[in-house]
N, C-alpha and C. Protein backbone atom coordinates (compact mmCIF):
# COMPACT_ATOMS: atom_id res chain seq x y z
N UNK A 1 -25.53 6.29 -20.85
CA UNK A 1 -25.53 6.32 -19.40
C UNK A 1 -24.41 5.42 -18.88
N UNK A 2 -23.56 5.99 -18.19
CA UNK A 2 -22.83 5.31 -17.33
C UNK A 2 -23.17 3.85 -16.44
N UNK A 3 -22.28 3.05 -16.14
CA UNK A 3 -22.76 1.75 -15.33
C UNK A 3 -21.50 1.87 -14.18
N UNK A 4 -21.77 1.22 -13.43
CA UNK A 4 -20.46 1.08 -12.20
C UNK A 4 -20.76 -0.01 -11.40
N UNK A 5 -20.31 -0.98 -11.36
CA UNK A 5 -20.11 -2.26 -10.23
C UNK A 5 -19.55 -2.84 -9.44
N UNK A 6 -19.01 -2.03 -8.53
CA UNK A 6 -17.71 -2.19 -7.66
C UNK A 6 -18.60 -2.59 -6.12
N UNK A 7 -17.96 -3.48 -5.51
CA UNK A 7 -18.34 -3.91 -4.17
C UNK A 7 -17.10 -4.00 -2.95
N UNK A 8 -17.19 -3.51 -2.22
CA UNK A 8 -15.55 -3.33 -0.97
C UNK A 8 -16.74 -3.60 0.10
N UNK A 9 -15.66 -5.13 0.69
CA UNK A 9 -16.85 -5.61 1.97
C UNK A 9 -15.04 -6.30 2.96
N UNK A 10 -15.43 -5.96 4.33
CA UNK A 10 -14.32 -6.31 5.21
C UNK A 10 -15.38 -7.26 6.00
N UNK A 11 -14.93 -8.88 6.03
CA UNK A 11 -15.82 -9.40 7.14
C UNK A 11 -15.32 -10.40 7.55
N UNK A 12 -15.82 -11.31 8.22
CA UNK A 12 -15.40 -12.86 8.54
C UNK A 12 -16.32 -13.76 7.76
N UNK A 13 -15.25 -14.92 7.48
CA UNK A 13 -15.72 -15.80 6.63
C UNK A 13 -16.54 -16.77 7.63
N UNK A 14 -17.65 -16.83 6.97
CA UNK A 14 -18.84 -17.48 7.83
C UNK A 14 -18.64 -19.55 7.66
N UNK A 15 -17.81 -19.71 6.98
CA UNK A 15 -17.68 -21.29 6.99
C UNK A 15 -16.44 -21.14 5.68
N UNK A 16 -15.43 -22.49 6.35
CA UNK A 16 -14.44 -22.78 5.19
C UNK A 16 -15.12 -22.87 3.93
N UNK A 17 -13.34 -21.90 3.15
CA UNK A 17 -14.18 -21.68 1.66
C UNK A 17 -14.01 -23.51 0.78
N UNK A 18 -15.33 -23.58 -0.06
CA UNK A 18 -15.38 -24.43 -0.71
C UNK A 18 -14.75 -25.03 -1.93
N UNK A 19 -13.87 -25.34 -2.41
CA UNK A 19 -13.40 -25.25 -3.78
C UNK A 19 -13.47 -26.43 -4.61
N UNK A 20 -14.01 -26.39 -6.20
CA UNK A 20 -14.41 -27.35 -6.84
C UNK A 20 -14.23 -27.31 -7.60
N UNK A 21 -14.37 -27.76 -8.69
CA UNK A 21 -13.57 -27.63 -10.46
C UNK A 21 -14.71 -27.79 -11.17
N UNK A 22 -14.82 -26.85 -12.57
CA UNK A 22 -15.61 -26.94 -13.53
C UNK A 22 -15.46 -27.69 -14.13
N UNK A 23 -16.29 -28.81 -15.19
CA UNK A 23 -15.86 -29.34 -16.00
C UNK A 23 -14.77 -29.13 -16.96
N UNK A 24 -14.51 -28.23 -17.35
CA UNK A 24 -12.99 -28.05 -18.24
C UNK A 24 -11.86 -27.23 -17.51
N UNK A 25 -12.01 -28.31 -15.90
CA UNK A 25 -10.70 -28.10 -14.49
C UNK A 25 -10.60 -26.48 -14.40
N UNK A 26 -11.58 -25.43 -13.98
CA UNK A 26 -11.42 -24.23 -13.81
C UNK A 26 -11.60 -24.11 -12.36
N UNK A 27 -10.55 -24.05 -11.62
CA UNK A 27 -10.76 -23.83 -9.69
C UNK A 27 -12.17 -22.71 -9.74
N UNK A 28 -13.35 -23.20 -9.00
CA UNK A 28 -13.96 -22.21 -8.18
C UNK A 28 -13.97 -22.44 -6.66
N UNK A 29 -14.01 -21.52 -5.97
CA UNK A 29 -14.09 -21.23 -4.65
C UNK A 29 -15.08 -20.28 -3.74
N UNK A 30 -16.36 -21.22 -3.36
CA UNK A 30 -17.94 -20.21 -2.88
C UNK A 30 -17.25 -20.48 -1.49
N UNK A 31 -17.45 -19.09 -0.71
CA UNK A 31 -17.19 -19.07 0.46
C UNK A 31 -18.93 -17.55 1.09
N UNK A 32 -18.64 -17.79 2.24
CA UNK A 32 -19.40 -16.38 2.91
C UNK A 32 -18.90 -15.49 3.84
N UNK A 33 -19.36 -14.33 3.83
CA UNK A 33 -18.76 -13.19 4.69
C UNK A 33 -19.62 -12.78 5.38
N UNK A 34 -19.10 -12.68 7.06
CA UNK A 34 -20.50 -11.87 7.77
C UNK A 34 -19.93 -10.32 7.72
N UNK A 35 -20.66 -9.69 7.56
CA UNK A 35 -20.35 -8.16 7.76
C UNK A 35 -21.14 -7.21 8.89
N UNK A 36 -20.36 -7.22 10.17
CA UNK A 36 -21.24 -6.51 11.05
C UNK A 36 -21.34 -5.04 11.30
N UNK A 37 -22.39 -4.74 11.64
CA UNK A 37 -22.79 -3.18 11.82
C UNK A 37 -23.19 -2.59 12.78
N UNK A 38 -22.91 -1.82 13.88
CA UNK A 38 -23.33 -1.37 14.82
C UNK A 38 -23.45 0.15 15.48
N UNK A 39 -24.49 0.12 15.49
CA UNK A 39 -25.00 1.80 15.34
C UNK A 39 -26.20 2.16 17.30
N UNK A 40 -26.09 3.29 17.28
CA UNK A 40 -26.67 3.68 18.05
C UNK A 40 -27.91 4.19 17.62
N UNK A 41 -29.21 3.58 18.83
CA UNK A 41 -30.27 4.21 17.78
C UNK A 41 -30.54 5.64 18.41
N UNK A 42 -31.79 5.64 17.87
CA UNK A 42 -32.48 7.48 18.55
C UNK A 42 -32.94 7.34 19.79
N UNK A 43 -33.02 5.91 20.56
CA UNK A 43 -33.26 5.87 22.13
C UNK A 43 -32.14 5.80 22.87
N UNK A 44 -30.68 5.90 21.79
CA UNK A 44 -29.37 5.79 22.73
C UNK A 44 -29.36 4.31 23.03
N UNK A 45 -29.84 3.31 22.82
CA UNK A 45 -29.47 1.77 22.83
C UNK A 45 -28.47 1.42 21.65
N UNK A 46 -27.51 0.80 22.15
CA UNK A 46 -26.64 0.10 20.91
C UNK A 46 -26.82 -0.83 20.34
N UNK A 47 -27.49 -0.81 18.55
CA UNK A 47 -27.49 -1.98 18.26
C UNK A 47 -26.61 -2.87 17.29
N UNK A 48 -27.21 -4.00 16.87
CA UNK A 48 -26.07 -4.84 15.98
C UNK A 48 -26.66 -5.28 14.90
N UNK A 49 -26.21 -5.21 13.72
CA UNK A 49 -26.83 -6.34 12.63
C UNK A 49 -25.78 -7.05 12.05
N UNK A 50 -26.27 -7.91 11.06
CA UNK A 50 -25.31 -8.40 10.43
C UNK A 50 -25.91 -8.73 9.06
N UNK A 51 -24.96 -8.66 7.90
CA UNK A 51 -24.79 -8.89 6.82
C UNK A 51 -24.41 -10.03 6.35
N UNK A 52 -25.01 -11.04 5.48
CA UNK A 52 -24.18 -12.18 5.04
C UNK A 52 -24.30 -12.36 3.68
N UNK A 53 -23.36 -12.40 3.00
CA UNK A 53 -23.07 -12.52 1.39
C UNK A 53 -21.78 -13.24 1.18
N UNK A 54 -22.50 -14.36 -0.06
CA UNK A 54 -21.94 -15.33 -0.46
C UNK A 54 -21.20 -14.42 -1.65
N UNK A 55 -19.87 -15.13 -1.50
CA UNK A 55 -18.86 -14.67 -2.27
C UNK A 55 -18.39 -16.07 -3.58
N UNK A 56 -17.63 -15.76 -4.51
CA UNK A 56 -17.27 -16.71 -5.73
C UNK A 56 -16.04 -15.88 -6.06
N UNK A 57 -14.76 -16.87 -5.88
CA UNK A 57 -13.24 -16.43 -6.83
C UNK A 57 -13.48 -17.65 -7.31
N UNK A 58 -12.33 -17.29 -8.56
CA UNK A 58 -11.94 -18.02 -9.68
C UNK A 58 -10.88 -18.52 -9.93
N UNK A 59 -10.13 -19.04 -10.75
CA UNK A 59 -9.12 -19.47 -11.18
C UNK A 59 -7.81 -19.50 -9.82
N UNK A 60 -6.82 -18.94 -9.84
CA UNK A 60 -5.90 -18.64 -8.82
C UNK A 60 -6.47 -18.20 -7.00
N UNK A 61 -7.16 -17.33 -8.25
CA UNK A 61 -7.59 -17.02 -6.35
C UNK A 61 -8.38 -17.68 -5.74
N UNK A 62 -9.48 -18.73 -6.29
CA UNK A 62 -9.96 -19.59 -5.70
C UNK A 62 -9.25 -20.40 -5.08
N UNK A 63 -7.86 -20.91 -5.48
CA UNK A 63 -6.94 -21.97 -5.12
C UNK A 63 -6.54 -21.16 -3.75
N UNK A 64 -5.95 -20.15 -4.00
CA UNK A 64 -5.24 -19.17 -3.07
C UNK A 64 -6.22 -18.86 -1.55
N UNK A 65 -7.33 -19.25 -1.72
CA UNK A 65 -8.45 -18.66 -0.35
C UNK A 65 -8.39 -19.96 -0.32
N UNK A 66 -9.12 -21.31 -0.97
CA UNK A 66 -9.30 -22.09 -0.34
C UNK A 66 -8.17 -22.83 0.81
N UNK A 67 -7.05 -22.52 -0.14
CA UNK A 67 -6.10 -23.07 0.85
C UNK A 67 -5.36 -22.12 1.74
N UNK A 68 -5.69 -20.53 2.44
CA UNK A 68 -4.68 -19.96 3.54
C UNK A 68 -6.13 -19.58 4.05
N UNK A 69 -7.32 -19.57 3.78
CA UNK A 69 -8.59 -18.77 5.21
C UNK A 69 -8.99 -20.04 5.35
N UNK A 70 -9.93 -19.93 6.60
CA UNK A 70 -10.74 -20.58 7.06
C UNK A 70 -11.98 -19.82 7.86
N UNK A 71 -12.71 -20.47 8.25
CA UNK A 71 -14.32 -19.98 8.87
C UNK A 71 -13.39 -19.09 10.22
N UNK A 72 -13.84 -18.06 9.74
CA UNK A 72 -14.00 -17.20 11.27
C UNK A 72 -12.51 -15.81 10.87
N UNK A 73 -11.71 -16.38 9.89
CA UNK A 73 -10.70 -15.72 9.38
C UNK A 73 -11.12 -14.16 9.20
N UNK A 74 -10.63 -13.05 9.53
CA UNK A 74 -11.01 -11.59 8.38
C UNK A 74 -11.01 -11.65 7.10
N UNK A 75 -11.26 -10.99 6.04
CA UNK A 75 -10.82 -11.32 5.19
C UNK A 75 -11.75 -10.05 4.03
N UNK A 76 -10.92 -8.81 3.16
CA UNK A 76 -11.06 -7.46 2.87
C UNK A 76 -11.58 -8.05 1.22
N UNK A 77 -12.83 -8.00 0.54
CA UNK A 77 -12.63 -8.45 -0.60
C UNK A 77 -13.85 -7.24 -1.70
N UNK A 78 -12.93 -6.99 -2.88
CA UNK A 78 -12.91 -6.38 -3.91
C UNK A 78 -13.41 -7.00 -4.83
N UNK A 79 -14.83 -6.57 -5.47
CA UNK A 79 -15.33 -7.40 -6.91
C UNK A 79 -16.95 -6.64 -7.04
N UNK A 80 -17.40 -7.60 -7.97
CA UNK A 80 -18.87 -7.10 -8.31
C UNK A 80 -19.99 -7.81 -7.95
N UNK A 81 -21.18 -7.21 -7.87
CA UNK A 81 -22.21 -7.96 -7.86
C UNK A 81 -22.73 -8.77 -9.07
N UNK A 82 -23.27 -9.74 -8.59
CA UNK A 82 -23.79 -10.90 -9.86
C UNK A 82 -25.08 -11.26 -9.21
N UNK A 83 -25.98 -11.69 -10.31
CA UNK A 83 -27.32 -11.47 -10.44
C UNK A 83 -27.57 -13.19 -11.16
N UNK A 84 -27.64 -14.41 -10.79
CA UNK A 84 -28.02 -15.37 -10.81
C UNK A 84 -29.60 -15.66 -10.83
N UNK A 85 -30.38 -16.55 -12.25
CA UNK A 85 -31.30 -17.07 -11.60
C UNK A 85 -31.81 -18.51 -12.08
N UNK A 86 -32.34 -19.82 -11.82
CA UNK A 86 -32.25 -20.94 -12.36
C UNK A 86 -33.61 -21.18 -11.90
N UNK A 87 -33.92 -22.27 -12.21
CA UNK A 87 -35.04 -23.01 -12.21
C UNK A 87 -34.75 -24.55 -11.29
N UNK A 88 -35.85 -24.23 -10.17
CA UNK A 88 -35.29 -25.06 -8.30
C UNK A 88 -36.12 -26.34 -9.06
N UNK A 89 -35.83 -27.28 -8.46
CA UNK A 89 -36.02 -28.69 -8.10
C UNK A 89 -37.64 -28.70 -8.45
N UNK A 90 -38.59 -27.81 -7.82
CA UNK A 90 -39.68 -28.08 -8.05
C UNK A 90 -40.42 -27.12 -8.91
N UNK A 91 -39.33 -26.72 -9.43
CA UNK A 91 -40.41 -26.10 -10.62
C UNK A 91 -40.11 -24.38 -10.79
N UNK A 92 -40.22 -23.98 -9.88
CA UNK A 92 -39.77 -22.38 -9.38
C UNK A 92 -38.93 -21.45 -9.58
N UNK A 93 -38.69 -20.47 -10.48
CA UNK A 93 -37.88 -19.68 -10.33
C UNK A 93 -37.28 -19.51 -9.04
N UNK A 94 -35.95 -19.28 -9.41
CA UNK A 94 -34.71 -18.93 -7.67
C UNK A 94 -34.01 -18.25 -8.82
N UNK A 95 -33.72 -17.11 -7.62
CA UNK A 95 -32.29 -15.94 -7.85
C UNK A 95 -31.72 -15.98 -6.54
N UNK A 96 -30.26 -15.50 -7.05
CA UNK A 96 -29.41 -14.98 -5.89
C UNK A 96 -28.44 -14.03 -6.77
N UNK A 97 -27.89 -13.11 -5.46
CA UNK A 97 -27.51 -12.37 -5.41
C UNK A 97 -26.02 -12.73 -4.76
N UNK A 98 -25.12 -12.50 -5.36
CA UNK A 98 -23.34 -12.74 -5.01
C UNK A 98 -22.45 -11.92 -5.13
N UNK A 99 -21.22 -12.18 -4.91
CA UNK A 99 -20.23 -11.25 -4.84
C UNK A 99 -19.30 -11.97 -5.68
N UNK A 100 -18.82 -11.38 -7.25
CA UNK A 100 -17.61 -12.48 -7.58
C UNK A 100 -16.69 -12.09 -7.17
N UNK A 101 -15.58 -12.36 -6.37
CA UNK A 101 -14.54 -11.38 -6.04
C UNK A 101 -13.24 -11.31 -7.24
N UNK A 102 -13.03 -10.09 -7.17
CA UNK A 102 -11.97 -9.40 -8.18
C UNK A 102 -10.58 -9.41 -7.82
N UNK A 103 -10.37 -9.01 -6.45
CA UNK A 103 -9.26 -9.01 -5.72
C UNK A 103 -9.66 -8.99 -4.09
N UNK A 104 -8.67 -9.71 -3.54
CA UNK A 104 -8.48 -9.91 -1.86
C UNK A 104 -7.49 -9.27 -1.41
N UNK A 105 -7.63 -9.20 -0.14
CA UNK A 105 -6.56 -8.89 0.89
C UNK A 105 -6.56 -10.11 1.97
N UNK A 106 -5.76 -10.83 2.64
CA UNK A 106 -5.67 -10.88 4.05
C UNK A 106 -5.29 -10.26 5.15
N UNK A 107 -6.22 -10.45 6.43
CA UNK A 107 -6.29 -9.46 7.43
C UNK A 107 -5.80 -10.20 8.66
N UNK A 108 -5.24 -9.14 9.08
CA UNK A 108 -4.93 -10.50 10.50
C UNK A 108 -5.61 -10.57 11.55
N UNK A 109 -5.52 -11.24 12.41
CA UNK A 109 -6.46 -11.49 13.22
C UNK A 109 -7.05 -12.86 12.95
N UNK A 110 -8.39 -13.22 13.46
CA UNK A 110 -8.83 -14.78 13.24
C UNK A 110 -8.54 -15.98 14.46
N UNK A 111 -8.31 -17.06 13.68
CA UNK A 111 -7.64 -17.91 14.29
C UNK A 111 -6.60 -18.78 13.66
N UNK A 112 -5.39 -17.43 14.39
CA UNK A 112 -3.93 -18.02 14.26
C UNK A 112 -3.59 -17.28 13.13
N UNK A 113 -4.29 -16.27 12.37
CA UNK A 113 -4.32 -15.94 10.90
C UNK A 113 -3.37 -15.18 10.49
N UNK A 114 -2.79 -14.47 11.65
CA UNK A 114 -1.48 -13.30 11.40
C UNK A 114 -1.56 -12.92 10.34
N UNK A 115 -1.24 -11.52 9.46
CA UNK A 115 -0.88 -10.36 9.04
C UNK A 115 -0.86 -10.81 7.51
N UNK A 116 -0.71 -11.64 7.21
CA UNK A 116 -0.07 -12.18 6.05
C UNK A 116 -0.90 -11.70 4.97
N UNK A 117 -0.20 -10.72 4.05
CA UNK A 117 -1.21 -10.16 2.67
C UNK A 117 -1.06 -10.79 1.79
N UNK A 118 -2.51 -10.62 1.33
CA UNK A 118 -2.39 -10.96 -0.41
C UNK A 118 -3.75 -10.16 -1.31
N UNK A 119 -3.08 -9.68 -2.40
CA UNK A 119 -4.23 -9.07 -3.07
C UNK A 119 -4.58 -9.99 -4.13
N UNK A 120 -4.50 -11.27 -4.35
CA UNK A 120 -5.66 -12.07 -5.43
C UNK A 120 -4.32 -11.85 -6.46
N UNK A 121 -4.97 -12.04 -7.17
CA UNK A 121 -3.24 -11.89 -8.96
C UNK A 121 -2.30 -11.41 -8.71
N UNK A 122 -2.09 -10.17 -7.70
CA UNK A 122 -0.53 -9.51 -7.66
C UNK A 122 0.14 -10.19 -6.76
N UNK A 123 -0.25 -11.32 -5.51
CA UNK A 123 0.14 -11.36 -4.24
C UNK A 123 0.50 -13.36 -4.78
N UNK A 124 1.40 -13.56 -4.66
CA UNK A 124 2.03 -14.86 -4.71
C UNK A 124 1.65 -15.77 -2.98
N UNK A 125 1.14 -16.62 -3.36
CA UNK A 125 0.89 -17.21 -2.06
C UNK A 125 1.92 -17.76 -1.23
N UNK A 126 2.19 -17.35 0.41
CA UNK A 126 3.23 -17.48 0.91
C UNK A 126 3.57 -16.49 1.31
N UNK A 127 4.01 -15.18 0.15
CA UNK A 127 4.80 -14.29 -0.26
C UNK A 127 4.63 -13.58 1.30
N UNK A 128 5.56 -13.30 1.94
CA UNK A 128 5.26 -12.05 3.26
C UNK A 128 5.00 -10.74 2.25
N UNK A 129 4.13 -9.95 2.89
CA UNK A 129 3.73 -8.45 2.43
C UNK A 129 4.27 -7.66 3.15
N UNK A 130 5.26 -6.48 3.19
CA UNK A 130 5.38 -5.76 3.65
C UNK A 130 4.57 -4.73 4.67
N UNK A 131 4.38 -4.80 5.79
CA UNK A 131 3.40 -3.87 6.42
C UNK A 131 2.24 -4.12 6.39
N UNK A 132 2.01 -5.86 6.39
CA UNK A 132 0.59 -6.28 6.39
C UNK A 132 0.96 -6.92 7.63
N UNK A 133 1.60 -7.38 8.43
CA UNK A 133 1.81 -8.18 9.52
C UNK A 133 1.51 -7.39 10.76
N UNK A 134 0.82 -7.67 11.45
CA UNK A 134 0.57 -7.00 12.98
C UNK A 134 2.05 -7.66 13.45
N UNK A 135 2.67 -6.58 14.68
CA UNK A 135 3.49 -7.18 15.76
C UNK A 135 2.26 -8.00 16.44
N UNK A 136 3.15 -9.35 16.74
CA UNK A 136 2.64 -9.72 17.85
C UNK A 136 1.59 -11.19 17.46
N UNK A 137 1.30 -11.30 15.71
CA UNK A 137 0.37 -11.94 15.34
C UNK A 137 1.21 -13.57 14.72
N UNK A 138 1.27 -14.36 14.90
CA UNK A 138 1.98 -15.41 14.60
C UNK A 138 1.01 -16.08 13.44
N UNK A 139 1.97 -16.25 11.94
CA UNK A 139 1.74 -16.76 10.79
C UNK A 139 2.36 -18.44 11.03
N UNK A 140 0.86 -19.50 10.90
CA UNK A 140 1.77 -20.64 11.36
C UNK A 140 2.50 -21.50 9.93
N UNK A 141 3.69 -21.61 11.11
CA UNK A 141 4.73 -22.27 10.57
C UNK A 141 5.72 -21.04 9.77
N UNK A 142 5.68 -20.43 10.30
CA UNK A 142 6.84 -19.16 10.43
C UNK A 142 7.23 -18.13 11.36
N UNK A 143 8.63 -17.95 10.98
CA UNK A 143 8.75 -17.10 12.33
C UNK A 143 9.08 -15.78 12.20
N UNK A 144 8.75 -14.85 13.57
CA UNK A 144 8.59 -13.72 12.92
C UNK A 144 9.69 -13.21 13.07
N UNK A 145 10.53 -12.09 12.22
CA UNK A 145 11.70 -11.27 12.31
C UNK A 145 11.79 -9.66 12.16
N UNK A 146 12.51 -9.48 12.84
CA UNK A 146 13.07 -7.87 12.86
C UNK A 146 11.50 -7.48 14.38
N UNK A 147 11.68 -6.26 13.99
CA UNK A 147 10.64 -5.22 15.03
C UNK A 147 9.64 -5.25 14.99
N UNK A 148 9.40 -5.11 12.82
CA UNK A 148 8.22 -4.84 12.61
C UNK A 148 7.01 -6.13 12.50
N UNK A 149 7.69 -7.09 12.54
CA UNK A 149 6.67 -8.23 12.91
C UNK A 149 6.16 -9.36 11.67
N UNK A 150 7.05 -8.98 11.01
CA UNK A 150 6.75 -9.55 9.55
C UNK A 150 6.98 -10.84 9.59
N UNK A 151 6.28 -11.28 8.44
CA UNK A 151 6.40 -12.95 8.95
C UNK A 151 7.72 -13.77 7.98
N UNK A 152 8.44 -14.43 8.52
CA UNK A 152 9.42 -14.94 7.24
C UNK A 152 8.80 -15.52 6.21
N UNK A 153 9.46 -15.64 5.48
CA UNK A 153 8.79 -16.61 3.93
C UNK A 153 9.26 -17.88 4.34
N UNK A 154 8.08 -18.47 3.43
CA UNK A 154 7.98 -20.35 3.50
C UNK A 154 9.66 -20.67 3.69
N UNK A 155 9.95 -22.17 4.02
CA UNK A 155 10.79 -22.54 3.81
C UNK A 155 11.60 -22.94 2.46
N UNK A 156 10.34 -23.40 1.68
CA UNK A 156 10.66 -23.59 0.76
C UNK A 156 10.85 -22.83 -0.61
N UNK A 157 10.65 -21.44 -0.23
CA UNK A 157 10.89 -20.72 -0.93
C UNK A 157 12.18 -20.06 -1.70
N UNK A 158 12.13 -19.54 -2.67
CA UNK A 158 13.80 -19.42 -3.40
C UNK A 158 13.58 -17.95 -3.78
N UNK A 159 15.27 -17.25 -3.24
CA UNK A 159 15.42 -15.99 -3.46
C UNK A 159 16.23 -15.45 -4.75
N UNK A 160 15.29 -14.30 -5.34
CA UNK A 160 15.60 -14.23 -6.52
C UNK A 160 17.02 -12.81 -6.72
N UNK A 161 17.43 -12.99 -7.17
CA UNK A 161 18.91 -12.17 -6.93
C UNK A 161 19.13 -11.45 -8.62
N UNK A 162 18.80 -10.23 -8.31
CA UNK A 162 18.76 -9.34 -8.98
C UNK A 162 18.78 -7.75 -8.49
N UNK A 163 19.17 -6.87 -9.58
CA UNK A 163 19.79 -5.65 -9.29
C UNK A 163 18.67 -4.40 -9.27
N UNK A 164 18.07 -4.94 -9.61
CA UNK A 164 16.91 -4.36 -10.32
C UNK A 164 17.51 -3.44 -11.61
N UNK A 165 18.47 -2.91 -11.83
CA UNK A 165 19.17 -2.39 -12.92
C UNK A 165 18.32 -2.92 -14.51
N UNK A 166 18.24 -4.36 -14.42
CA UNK A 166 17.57 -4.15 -15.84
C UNK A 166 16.06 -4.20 -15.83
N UNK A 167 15.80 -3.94 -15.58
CA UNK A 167 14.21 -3.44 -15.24
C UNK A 167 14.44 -1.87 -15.66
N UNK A 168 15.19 -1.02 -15.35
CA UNK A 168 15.31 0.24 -15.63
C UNK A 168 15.94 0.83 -16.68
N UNK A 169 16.16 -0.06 -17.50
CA UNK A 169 16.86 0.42 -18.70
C UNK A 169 15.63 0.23 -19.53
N UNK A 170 16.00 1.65 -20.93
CA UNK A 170 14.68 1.56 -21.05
C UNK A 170 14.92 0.20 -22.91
N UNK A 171 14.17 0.48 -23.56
CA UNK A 171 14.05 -0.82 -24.60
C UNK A 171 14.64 -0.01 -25.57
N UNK A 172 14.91 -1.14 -26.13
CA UNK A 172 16.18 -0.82 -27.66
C UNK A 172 15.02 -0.45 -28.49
N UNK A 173 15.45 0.83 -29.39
CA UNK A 173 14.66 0.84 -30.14
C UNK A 173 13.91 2.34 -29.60
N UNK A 174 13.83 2.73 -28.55
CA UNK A 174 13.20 3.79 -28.07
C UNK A 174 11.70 3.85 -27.91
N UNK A 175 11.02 2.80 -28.60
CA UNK A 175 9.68 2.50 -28.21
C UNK A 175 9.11 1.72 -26.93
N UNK A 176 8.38 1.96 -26.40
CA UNK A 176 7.87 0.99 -25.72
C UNK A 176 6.57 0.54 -25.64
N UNK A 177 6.51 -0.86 -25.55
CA UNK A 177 5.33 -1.42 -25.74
C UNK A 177 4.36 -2.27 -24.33
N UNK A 178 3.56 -1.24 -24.20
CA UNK A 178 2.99 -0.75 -22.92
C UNK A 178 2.28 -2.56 -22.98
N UNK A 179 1.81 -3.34 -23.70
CA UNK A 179 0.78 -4.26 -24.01
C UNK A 179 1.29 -5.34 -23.48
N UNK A 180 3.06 -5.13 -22.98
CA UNK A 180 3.51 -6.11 -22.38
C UNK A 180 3.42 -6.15 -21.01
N UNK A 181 3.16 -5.07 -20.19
CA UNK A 181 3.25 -4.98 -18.83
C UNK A 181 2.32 -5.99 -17.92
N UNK A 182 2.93 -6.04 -16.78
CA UNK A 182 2.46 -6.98 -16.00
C UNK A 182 1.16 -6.33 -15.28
N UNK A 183 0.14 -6.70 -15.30
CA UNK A 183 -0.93 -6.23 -14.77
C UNK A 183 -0.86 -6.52 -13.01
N UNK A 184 -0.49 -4.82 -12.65
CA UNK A 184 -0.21 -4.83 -11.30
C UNK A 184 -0.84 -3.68 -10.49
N UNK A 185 -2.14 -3.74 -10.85
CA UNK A 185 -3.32 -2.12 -10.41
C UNK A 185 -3.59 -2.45 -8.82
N UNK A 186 -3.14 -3.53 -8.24
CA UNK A 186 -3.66 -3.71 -7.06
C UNK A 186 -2.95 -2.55 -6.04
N UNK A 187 -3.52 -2.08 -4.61
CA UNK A 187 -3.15 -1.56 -3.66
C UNK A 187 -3.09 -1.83 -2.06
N UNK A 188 -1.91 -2.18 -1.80
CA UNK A 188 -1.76 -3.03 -0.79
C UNK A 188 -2.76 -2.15 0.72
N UNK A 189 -3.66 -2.72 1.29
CA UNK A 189 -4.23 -1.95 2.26
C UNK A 189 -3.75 -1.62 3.85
């Protein structure tokens, strides 16, 4: 029998994400997402709910959320459910239910949050994303250029100058060895 564990949730982060280190220095980062819903019922009244689920990144991307969101930020996140359960203070079984996240996006909007993407491992922090920037949305401490609204890159950032030419040649030898590729499955939203 087949299994499948995929979770896609778009929400606001319900309080700055937390980040802390495992004993053998592994970044984690518990944050929460509200996810709202609003439907019309069968009396024609509009109503609202809301969703809240605690989320967990890891390594990079824990570093990467804790330090560009904050509480109230959008924020598009990709991963699985996890099934936690321990033994409470007084004696009692406790479970919870989480989200580890796999991959992110940033969304713009928020406060002050502008456009600025990142998908978790493929997305370098800083990095402007192409066609993730709203006109009109200001990324702080950069400024925006051209039409489309994009945000410049850090200051401190360094441009890499290449042709792309050797990237396209293919390998000596006529083989290629797929085991080297850069793991890059993400899709910019």
């Amino acid at each position: 029998m087949a299994n499948y564990n995929k979770v896609l949730l778009i929400g606001n982060l319900t309080r700055d994400p937390q980040l802390r280190y495992t004993p053998n220095q592994q970044p984690v980062c518990d944050f929460g997402l509200a996810i709202n819903r609003k439907w019309k019922g069968a009396d024609g009244q509009m109503h609202e709910d809301v969703c809240f689920v605690d989320c967990t990144a890891w390594a990079r991307q824990a570093e990467t959320l804790s330090k560009y969101v904050t509480k109230g930020q959008p924020l598009f996140v990709e991963g699985r459910l996890n099934y936690r359960t321990w033994d409470g203070p007084d004696g009692k079984k406790r479970s919870k239910l989480d989200v580890v996240v796999e991959r992110f996006q940033f969304l713009g909007g928020g406060k002050g949050g502008g456009g600025q993407g990142g998908a978790g491992r493929a997305a370098q922090p800083g990095a402007a994303q192409p066609g993730a920037a709203q006109a009109g949305a200001a990324q702080p401490g950069a400024a925006q250029a051209g039409s489309a609204g994009r945000a410049a890159p850090p200051q401190d950032a360094q441009r890499q100058e290449t042709s792309g030419a050797e990237n396209q040649a293919p390998p000596a030898g006529g083989e290629y060895d797929f085991s080297q590729d850069v793991e890059d499955d993400t899709i910019p939203f």
